[in-house]
Protein backbone atom coordinates (compact mmCIF):
# COMPACT_ATOMS: atom_id res chain seq x y z
CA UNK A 1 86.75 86.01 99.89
CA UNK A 2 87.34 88.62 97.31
CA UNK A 3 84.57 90.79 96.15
CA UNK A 4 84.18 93.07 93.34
CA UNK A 5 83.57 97.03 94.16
CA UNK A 6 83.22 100.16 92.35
CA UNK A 7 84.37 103.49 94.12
CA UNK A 8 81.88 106.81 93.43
CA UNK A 9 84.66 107.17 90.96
CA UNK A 10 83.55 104.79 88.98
CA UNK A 11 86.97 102.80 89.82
CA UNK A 12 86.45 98.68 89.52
CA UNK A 13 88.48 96.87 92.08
CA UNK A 14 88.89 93.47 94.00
CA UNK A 15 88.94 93.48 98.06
CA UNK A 16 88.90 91.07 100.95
CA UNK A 17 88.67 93.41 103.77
CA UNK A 18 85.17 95.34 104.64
CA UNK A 19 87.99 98.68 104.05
CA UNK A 20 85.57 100.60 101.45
CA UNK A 21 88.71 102.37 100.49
CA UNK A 22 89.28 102.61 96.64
CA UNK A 23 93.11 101.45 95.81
CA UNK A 24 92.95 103.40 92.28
CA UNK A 25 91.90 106.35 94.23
CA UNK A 26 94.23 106.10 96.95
CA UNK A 27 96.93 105.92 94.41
CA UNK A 28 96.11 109.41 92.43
CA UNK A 29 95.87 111.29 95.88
CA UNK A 30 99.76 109.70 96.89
CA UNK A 31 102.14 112.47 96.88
CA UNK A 32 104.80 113.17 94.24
CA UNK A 33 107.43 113.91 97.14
CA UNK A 34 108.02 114.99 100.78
CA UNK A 35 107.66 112.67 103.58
CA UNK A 36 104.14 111.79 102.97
CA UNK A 37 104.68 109.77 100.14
CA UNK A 38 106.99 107.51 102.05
CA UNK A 39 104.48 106.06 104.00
CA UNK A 40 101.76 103.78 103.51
CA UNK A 41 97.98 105.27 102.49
CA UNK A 42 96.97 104.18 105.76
CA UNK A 43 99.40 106.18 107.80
CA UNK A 44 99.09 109.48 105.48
CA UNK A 45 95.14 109.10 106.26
CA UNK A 46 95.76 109.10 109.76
CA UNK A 47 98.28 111.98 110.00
CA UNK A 48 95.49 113.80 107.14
CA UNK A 49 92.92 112.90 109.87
CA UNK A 50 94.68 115.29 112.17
CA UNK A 51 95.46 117.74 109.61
CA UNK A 52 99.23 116.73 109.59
CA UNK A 53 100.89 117.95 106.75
CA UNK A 54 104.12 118.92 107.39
CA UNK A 55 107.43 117.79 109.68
CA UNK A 56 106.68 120.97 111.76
CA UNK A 57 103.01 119.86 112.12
CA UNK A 58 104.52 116.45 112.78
CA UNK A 59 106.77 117.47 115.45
CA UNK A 60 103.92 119.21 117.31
CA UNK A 61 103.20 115.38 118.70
CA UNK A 62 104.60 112.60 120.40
CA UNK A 63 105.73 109.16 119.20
CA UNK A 64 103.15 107.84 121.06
CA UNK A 65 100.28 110.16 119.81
CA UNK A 66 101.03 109.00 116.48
CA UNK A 67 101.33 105.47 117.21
CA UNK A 68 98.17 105.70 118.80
CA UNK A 69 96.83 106.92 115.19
CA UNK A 70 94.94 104.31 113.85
CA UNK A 71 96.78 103.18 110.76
CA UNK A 72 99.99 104.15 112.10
CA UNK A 73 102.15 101.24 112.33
CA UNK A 74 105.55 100.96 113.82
CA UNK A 75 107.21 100.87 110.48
CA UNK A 76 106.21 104.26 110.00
CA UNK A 77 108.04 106.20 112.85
CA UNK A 78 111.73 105.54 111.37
CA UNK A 79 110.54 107.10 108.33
CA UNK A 80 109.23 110.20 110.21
CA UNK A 81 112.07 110.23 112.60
CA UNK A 82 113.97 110.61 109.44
CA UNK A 83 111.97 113.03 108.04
CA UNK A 84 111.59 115.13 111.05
CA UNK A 85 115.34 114.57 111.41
CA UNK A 86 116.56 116.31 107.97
CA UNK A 87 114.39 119.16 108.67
CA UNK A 88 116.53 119.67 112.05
CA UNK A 89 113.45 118.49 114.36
CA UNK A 90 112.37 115.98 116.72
CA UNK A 91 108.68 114.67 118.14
CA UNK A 92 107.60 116.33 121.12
CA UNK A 93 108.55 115.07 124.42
């Protein structure tokens, strides 16, 4: 069932999930470029969670420490394999 929330923000939205997280709000803190803002606002809180920011923080871990992120999916290590990739790095071994 879909209930109606407001965020501290004063943001009115719709959501089936117990997730308390605002959608308008999620969508003003998406970046305007780099790798972040190829992956979903799930994944970017996870890798924010452990102060991730960049492909050389990124490579600092293994594939399986950030699949182990929660709100890491699998669909989000080709896109950071790419990532890492263009910058000339790899995840830790």
């Amino acid at each position: 069932m879909r209930s109606q929330r407001t965020c501290p923000n004063g943001h009115t939205y719709y959501k089936t999930s117990d997730c308390p997280t605002c959608p308008v709000c999620e969508a003003v803190k998406k970046p305007a470029g780099g790798f972040l803002s190829l992956l979903s606002a799930p994944a970017r809180r996870a890798l924010a969670s452990k102060n991730i920011q960049t492909e050389k923080q990124l490579s600092q871990c293994t594939e399986k420490e950030i699949l182990a992120l929660h709100g890491v999916g699998p669909a989000a290590i080709p896109v950071l394999k790419k990532a890492l990739q263009e910058k000339g790095l790899t995840f830790k071994k």
